[in-house]
N, C-alpha and C. Protein backbone atom coordinates (compact mmCIF):
# COMPACT_ATOMS: atom_id res chain seq x y z
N UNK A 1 22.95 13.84 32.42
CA UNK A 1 22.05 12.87 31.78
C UNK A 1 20.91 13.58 31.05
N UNK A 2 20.07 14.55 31.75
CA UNK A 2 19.53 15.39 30.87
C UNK A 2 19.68 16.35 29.82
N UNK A 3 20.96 16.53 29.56
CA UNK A 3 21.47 17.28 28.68
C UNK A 3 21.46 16.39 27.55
N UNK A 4 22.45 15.02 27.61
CA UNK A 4 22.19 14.10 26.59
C UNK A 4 20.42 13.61 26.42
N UNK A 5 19.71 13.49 27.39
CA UNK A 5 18.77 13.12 26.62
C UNK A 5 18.14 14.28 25.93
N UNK A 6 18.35 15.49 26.53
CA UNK A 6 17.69 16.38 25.09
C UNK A 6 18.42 16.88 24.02
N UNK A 7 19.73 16.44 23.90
CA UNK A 7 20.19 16.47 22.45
C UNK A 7 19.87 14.82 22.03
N UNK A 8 19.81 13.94 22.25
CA UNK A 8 18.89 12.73 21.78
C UNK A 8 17.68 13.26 20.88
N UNK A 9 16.90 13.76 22.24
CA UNK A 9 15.34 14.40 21.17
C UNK A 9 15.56 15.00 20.35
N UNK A 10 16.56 16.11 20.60
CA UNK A 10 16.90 17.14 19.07
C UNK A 10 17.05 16.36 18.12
N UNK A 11 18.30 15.48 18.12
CA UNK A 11 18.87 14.42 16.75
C UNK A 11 17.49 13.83 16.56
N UNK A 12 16.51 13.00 17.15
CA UNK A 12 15.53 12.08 16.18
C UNK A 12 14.45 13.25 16.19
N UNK A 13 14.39 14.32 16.36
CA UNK A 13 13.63 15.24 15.91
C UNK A 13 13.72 15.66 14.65
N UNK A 14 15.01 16.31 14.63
CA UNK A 14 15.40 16.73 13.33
C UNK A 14 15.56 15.37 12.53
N UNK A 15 15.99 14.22 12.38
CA UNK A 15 15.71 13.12 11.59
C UNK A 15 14.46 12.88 11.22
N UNK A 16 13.51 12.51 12.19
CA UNK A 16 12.06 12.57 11.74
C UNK A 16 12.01 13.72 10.35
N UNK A 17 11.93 14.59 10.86
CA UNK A 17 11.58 16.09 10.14
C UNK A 17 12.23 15.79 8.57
N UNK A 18 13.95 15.48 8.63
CA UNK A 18 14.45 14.83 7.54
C UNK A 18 13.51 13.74 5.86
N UNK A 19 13.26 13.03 6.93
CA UNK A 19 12.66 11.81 6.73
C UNK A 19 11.19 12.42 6.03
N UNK A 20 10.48 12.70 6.89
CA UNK A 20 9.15 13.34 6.52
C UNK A 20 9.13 14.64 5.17
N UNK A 21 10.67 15.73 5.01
CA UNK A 21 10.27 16.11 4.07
C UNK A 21 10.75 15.66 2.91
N UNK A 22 11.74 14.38 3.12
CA UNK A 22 11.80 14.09 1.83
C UNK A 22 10.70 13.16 1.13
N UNK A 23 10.11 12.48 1.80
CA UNK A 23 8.56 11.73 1.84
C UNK A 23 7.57 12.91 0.72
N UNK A 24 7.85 13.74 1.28
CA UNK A 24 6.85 14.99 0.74
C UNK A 24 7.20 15.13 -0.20
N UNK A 25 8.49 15.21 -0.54
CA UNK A 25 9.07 15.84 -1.85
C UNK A 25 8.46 14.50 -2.76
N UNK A 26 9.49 13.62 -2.43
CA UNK A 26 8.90 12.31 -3.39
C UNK A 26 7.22 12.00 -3.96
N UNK A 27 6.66 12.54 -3.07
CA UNK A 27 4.86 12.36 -2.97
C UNK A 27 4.66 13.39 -4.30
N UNK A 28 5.13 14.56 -3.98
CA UNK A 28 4.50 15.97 -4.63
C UNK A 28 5.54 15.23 -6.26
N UNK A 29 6.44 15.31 -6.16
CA UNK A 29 7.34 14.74 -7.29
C UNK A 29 6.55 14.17 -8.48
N UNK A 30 5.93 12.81 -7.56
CA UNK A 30 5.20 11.53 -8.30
C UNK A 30 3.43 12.20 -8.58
N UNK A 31 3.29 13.56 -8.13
CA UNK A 31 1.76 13.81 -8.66
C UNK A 31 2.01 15.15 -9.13
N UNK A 32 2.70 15.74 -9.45
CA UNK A 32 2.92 16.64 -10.51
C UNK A 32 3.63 16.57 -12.08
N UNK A 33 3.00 17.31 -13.19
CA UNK A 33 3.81 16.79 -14.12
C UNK A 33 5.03 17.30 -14.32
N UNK A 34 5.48 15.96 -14.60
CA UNK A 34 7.28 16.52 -15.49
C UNK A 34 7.19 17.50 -16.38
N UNK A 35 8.61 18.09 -16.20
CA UNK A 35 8.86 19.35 -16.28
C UNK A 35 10.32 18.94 -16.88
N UNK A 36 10.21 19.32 -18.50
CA UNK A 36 11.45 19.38 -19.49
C UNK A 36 12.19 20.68 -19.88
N UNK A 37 13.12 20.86 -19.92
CA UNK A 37 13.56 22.09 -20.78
C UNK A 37 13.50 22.04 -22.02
N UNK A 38 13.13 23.02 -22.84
CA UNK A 38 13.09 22.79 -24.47
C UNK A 38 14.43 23.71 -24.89
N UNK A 39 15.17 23.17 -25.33
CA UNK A 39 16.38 23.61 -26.19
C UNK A 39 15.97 25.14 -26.80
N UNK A 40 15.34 24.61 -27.86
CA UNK A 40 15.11 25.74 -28.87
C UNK A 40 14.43 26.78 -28.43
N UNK A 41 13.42 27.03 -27.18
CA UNK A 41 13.00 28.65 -27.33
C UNK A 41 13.09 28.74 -25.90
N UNK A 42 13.88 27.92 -24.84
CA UNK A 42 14.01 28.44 -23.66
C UNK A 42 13.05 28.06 -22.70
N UNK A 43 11.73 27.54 -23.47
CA UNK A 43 10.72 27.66 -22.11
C UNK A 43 10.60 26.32 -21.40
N UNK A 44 9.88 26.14 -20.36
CA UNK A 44 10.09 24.84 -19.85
C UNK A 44 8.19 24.54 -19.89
N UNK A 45 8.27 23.31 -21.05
CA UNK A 45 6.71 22.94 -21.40
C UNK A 45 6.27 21.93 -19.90
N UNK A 46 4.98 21.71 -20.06
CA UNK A 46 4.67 21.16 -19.01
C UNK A 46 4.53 19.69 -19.73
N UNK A 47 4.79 18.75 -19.41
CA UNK A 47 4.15 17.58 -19.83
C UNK A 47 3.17 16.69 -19.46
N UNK A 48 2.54 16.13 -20.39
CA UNK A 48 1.15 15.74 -19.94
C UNK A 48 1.60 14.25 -18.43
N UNK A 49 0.64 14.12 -17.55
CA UNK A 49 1.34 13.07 -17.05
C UNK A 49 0.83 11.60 -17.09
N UNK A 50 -0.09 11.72 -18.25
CA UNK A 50 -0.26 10.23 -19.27
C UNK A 50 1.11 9.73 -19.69
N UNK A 51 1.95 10.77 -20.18
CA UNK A 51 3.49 10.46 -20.80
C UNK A 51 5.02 10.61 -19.82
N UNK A 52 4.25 10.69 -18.52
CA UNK A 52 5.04 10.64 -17.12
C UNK A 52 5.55 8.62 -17.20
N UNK A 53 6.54 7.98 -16.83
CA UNK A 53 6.38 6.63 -16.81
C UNK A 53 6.25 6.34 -15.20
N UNK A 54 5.26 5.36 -15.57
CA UNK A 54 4.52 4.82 -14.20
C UNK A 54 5.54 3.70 -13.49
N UNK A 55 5.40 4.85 -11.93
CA UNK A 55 6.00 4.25 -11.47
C UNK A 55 5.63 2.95 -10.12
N UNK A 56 6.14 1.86 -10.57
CA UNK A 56 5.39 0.79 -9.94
C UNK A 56 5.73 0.38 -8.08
N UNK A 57 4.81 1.03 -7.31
CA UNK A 57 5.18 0.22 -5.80
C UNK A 57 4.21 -0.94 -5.71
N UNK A 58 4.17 -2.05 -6.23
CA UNK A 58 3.42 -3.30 -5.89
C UNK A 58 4.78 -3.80 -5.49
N UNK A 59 5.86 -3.70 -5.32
CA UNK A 59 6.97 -4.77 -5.02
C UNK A 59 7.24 -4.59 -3.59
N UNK A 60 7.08 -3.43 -3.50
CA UNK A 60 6.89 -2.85 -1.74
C UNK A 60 5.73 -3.92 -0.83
N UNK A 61 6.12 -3.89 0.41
CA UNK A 61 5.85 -5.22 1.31
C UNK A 61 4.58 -4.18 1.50
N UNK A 62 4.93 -3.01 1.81
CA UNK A 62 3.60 -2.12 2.03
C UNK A 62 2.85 -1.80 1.36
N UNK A 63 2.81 -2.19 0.05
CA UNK A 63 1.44 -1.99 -1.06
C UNK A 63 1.09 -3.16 -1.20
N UNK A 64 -0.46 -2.71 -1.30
CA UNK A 64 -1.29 -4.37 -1.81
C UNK A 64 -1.64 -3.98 -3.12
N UNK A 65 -1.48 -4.39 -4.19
CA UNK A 65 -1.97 -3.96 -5.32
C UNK A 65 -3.36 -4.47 -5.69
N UNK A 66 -4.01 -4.28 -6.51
CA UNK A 66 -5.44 -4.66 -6.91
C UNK A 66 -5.02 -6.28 -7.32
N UNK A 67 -3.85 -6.57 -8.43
CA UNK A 67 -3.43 -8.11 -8.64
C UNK A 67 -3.04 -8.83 -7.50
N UNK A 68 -2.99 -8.33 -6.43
CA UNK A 68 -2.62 -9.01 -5.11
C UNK A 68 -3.66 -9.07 -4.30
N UNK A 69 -4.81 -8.61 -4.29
CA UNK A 69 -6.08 -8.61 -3.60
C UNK A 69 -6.62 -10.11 -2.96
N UNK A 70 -6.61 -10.50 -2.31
CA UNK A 70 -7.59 -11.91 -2.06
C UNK A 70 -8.68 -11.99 -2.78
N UNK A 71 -9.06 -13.04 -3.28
CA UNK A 71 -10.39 -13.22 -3.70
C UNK A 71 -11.06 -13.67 -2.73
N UNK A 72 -12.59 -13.67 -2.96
CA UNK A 72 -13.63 -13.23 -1.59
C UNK A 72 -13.14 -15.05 -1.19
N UNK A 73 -14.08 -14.46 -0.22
CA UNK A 73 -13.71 -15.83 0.97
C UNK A 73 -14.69 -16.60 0.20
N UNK A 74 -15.32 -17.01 -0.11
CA UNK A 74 -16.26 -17.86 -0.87
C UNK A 74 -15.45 -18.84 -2.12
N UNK A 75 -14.66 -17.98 -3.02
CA UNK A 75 -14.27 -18.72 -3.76
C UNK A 75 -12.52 -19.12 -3.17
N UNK A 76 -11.93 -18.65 -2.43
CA UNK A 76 -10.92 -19.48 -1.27
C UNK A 76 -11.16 -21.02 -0.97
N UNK A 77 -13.03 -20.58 -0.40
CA UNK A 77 -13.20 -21.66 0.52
C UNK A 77 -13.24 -22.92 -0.36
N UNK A 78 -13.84 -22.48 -1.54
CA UNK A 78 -13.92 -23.21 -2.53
C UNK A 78 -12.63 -23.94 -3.46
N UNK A 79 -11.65 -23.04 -3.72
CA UNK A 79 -10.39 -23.60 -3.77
C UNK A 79 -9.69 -24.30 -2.58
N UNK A 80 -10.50 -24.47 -1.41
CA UNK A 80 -9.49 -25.17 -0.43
C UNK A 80 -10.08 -26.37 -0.26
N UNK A 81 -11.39 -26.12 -0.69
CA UNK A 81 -11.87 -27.50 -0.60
C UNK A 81 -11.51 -28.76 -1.51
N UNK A 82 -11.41 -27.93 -2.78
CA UNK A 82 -10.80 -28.85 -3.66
C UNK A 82 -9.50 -29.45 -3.75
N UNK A 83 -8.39 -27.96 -3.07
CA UNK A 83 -7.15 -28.55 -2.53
C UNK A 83 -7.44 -29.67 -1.61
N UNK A 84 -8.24 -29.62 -0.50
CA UNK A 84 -8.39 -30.72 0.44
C UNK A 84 -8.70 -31.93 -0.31
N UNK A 85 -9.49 -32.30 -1.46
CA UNK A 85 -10.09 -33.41 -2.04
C UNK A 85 -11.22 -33.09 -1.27
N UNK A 86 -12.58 -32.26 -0.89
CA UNK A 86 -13.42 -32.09 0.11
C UNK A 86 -14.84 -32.41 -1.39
N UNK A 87 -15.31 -33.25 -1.40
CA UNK A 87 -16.42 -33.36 -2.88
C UNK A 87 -17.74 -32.59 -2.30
N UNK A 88 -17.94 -31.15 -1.09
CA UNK A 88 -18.68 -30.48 -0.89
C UNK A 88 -18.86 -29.54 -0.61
N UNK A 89 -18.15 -28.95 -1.70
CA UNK A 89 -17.89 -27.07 -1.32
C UNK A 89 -18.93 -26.61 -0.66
N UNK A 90 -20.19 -26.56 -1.26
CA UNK A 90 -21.37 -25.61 -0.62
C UNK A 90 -21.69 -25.98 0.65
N UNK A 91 -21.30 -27.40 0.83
CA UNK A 91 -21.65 -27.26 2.45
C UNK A 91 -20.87 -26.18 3.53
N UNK A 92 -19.21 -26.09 2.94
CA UNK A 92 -18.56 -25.24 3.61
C UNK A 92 -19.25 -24.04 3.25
N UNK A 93 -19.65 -23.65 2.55
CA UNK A 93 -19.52 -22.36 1.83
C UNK A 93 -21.06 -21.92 3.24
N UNK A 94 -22.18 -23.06 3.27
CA UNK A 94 -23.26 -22.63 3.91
C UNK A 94 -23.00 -22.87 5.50
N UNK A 95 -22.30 -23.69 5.67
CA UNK A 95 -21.48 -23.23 7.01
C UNK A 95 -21.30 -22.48 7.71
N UNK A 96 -20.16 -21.67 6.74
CA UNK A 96 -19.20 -20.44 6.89
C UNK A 96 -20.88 -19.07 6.96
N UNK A 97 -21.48 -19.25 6.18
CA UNK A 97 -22.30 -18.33 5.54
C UNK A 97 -23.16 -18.21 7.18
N UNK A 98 -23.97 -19.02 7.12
CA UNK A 98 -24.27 -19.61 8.14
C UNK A 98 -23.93 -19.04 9.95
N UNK A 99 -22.38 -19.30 9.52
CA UNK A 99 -21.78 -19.27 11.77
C UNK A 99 -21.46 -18.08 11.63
N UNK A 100 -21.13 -17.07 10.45
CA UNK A 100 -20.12 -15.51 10.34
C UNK A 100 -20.19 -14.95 9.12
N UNK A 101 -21.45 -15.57 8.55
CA UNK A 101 -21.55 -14.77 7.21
C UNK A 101 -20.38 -14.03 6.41
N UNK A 102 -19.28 -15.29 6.14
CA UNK A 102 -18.01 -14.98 6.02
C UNK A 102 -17.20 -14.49 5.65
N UNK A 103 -17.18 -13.91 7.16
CA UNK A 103 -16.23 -13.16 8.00
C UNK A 103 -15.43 -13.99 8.76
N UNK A 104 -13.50 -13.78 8.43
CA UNK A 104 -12.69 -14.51 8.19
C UNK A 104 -12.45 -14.66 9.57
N UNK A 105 -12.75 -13.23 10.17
CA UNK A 105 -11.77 -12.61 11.55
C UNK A 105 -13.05 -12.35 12.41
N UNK A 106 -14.11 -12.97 12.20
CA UNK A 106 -15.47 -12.48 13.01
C UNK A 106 -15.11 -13.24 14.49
N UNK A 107 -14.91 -13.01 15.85
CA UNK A 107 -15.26 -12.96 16.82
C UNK A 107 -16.74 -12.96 17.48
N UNK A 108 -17.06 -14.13 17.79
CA UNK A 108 -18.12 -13.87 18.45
C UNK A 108 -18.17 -13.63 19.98
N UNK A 109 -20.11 -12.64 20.08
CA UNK A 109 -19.89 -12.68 21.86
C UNK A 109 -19.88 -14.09 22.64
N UNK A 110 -19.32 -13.65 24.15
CA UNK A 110 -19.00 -15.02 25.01
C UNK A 110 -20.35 -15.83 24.68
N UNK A 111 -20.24 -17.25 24.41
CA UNK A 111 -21.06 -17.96 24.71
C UNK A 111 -21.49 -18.40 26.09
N UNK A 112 -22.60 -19.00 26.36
CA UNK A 112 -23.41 -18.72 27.89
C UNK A 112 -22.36 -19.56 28.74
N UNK A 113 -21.14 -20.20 28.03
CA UNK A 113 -20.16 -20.86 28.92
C UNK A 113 -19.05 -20.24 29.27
N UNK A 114 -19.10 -18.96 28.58
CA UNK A 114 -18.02 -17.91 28.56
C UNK A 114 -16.63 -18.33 27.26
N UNK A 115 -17.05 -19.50 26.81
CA UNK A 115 -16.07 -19.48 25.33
C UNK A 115 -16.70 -18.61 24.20
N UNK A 116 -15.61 -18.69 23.22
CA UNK A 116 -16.04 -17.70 21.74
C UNK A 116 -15.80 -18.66 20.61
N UNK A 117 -16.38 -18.25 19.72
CA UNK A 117 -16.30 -18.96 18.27
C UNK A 117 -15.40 -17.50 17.73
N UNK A 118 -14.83 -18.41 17.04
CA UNK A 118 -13.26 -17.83 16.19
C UNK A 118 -13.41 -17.70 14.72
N UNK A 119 -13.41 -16.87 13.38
CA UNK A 119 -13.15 -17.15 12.47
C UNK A 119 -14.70 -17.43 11.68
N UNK A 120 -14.08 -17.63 10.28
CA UNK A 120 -15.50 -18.17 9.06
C UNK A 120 -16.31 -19.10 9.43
N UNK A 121 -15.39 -20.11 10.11
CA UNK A 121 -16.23 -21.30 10.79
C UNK A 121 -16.60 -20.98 12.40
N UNK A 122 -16.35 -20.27 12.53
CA UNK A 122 -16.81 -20.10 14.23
C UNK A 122 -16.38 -20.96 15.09
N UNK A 123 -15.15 -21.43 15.09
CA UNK A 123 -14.48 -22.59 15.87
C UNK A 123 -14.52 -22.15 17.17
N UNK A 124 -14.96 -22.80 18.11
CA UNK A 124 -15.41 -22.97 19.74
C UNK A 124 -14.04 -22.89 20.20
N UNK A 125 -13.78 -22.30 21.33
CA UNK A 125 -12.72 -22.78 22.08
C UNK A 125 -12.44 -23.57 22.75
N UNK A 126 -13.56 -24.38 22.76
CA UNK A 126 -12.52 -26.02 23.13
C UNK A 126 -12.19 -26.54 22.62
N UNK A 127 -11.57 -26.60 21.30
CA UNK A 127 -11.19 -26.91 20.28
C UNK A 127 -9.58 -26.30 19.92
N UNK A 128 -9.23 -25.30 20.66
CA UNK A 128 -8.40 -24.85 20.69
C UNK A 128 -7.11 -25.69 21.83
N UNK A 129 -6.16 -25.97 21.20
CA UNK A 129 -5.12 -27.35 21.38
C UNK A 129 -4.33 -26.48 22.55
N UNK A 130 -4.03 -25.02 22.48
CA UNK A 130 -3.69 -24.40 23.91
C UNK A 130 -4.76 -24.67 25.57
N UNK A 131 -5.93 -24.39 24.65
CA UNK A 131 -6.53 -24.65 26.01
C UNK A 131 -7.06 -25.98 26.47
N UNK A 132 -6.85 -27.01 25.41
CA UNK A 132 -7.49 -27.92 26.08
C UNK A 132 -6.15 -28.64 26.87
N UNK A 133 -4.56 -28.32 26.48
CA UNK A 133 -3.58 -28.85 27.30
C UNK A 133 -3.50 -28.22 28.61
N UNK A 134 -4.56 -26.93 28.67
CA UNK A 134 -4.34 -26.40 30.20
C UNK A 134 -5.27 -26.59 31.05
N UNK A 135 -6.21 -27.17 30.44
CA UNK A 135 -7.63 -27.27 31.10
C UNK A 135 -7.27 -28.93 31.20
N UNK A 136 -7.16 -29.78 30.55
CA UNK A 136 -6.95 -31.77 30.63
C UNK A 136 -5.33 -31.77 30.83
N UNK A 137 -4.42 -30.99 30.72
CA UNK A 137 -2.86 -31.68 30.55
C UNK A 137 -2.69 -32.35 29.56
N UNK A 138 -3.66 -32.00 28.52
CA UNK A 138 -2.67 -32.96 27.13
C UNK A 138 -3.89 -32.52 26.27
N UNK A 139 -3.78 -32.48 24.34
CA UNK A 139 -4.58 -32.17 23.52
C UNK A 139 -5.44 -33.88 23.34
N UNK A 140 -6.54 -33.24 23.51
CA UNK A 140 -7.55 -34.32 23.31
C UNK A 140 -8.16 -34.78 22.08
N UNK A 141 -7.05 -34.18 20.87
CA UNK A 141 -7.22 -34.72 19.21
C UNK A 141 -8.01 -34.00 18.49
N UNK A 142 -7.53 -33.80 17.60
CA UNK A 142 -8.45 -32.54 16.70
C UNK A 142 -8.31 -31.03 16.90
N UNK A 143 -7.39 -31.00 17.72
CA UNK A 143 -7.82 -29.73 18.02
C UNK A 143 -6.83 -28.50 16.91
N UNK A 144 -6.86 -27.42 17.50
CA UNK A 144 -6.33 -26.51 16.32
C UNK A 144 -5.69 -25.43 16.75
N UNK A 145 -4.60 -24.70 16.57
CA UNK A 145 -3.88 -23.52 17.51
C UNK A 145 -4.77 -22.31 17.25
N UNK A 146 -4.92 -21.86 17.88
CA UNK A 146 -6.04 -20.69 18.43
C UNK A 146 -5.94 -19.28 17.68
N UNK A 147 -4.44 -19.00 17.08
CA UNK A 147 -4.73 -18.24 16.12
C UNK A 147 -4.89 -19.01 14.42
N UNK A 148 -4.93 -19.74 13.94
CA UNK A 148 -5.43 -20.51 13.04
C UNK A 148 -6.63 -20.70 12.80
N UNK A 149 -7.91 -20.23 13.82
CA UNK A 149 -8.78 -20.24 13.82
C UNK A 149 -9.21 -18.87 12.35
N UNK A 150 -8.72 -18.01 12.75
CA UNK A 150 -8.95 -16.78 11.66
C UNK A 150 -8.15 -16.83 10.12
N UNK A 151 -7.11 -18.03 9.83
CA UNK A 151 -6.66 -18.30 9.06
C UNK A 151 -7.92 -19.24 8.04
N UNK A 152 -8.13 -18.71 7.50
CA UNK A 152 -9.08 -19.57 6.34
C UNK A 152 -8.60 -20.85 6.13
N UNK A 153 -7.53 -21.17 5.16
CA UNK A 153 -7.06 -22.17 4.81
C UNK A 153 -6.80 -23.19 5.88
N UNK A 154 -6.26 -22.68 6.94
CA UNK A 154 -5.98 -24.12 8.02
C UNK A 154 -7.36 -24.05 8.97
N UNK A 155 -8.14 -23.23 8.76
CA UNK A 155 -9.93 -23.57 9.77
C UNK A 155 -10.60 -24.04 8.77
N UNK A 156 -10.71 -24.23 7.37
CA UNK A 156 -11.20 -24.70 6.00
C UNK A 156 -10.57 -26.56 6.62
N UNK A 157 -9.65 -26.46 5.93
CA UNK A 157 -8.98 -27.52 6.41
C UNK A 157 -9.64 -28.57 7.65
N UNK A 158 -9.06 -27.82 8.61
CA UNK A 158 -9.88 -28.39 9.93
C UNK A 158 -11.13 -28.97 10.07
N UNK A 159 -12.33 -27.86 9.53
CA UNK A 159 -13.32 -28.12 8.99
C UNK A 159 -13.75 -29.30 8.65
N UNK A 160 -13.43 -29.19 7.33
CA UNK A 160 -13.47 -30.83 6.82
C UNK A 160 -13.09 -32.03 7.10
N UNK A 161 -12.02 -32.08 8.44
CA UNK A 161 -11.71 -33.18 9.23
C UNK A 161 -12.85 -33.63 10.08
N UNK A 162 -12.96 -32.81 10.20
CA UNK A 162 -14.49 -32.33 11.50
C UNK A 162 -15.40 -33.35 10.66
N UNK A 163 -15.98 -32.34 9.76
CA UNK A 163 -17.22 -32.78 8.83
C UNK A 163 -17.14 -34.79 8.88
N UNK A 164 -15.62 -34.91 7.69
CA UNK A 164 -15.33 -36.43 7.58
C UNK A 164 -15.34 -37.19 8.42
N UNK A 165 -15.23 -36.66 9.54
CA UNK A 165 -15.19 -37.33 10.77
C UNK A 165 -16.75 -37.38 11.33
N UNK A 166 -17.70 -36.93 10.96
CA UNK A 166 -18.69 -37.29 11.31
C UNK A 166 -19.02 -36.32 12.56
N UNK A 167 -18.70 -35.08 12.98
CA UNK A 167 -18.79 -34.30 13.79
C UNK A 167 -19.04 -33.06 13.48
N UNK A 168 -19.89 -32.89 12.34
CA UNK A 168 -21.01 -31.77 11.70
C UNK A 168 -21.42 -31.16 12.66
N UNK A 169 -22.23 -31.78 13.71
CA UNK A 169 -22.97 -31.69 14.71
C UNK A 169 -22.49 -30.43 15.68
N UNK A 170 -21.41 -30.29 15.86
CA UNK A 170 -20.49 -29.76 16.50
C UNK A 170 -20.82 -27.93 16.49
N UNK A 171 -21.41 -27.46 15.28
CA UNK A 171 -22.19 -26.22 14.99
C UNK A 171 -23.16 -26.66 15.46
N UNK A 172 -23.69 -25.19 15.53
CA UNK A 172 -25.48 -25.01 16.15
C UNK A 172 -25.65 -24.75 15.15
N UNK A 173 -25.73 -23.68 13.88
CA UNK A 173 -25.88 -23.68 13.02
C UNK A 173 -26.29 -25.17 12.07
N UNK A 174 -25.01 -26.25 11.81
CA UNK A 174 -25.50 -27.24 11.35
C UNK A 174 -26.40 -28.16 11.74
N UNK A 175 -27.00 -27.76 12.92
CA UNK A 175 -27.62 -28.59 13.50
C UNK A 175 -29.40 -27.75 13.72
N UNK A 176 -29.45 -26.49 13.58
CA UNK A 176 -30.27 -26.34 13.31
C UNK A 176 -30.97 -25.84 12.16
N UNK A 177 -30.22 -25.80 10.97
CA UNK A 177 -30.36 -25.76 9.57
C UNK A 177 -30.74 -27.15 8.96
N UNK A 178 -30.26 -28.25 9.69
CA UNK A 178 -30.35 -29.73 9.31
C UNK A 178 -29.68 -30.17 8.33
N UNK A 179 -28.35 -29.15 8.55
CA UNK A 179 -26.83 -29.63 7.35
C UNK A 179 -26.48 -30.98 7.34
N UNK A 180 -26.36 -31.68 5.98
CA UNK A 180 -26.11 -33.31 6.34
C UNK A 180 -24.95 -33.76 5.39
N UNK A 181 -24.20 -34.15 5.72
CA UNK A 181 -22.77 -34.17 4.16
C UNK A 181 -22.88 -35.47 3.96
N UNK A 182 -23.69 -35.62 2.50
CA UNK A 182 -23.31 -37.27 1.83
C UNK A 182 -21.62 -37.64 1.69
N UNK A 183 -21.29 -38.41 1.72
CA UNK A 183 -20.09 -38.63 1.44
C UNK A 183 -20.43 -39.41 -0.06
């Protein structure tokens, strides 16, 4: 058994190693310039690598390109509000600004009850539809799945159910800023 497992290690050793120098080659490849033969006097010119053709990894799952970037959370929040039909962006916007100065994925410390606020909006965890079916035996309405909290678009969303619903209040923030949403 130990014999096979150390020809195991050998094989994904030497594969790794495989793997890794052709990585290298390809790397050094794509940042050095091309290199032509010239017919007529033998020598091999260097070429500039302005006239190299660019080669594109934005299609790769592993590149984010600059055209693929998110735009800041501000103008999101702002497109989601309008997706929602929400007629008060800036309230979200001073909200968000407000509970996590927004920050999508901000975690806060335990509150003095030992829950956390989640996300741009700082969603409480009782609000969270896992725990309130383990804590009551059933979701007590409104509530929201607990990683969705850090999802902009569905805590945006939520949000404004909240708000329409007349449960602003629900932040400390809105409540001690004296946030008020005309409808």
């Amino acid at each position: 058994m130990r014999i096979f497992l150390g020809v195991l290690g050998v094989i994904a050793t030497i594969a790794f190693f495989q793997v890794y120098r052709a990585n290298s080659e390809l790397l050094e490849a794509q940042n050095s310039p091309v290199r032509a033969e010239n017919p007529k006097d033998g020598e091999i010119p260097d070429i500039e690598a302005e006239s190299r053709p660019a080669v594109d990894f934005c299609g790769l799952d592993s590149v984010q390109c600059e055209s693929e970037l998110p735009e800041s959370t501000e103008k999101r929040v702002r497109h989601y509000s309008d997706k929602f039909g929400f007629n008060d962006p800036d309230l979200l916007i001073t909200l968000s600004k407000g509970e996590s100065g927004l920050v999508e994925d901000k975690v806060s410390k335990p509150n003095s009850n030992g829950t956390y606020d989640v996300g741009a909006f700082q969603i409480n965890d009782v609000h969270v539809c896992e725990l309130q079916i383990k804590k009551f035996g059933k979701e007590k309405g409104g509530c929201i799945k607990s990683e969705d909290r850090k999802n902009l678009e569905i805590a945006t969303k939520w949000t404004i159910e909240k708000i329409e619903a007349g449960a602003l209040y629900i932040w400390v923030f809105a409540r001690k800023a004296g946030l008020k949403y005309n409808t």
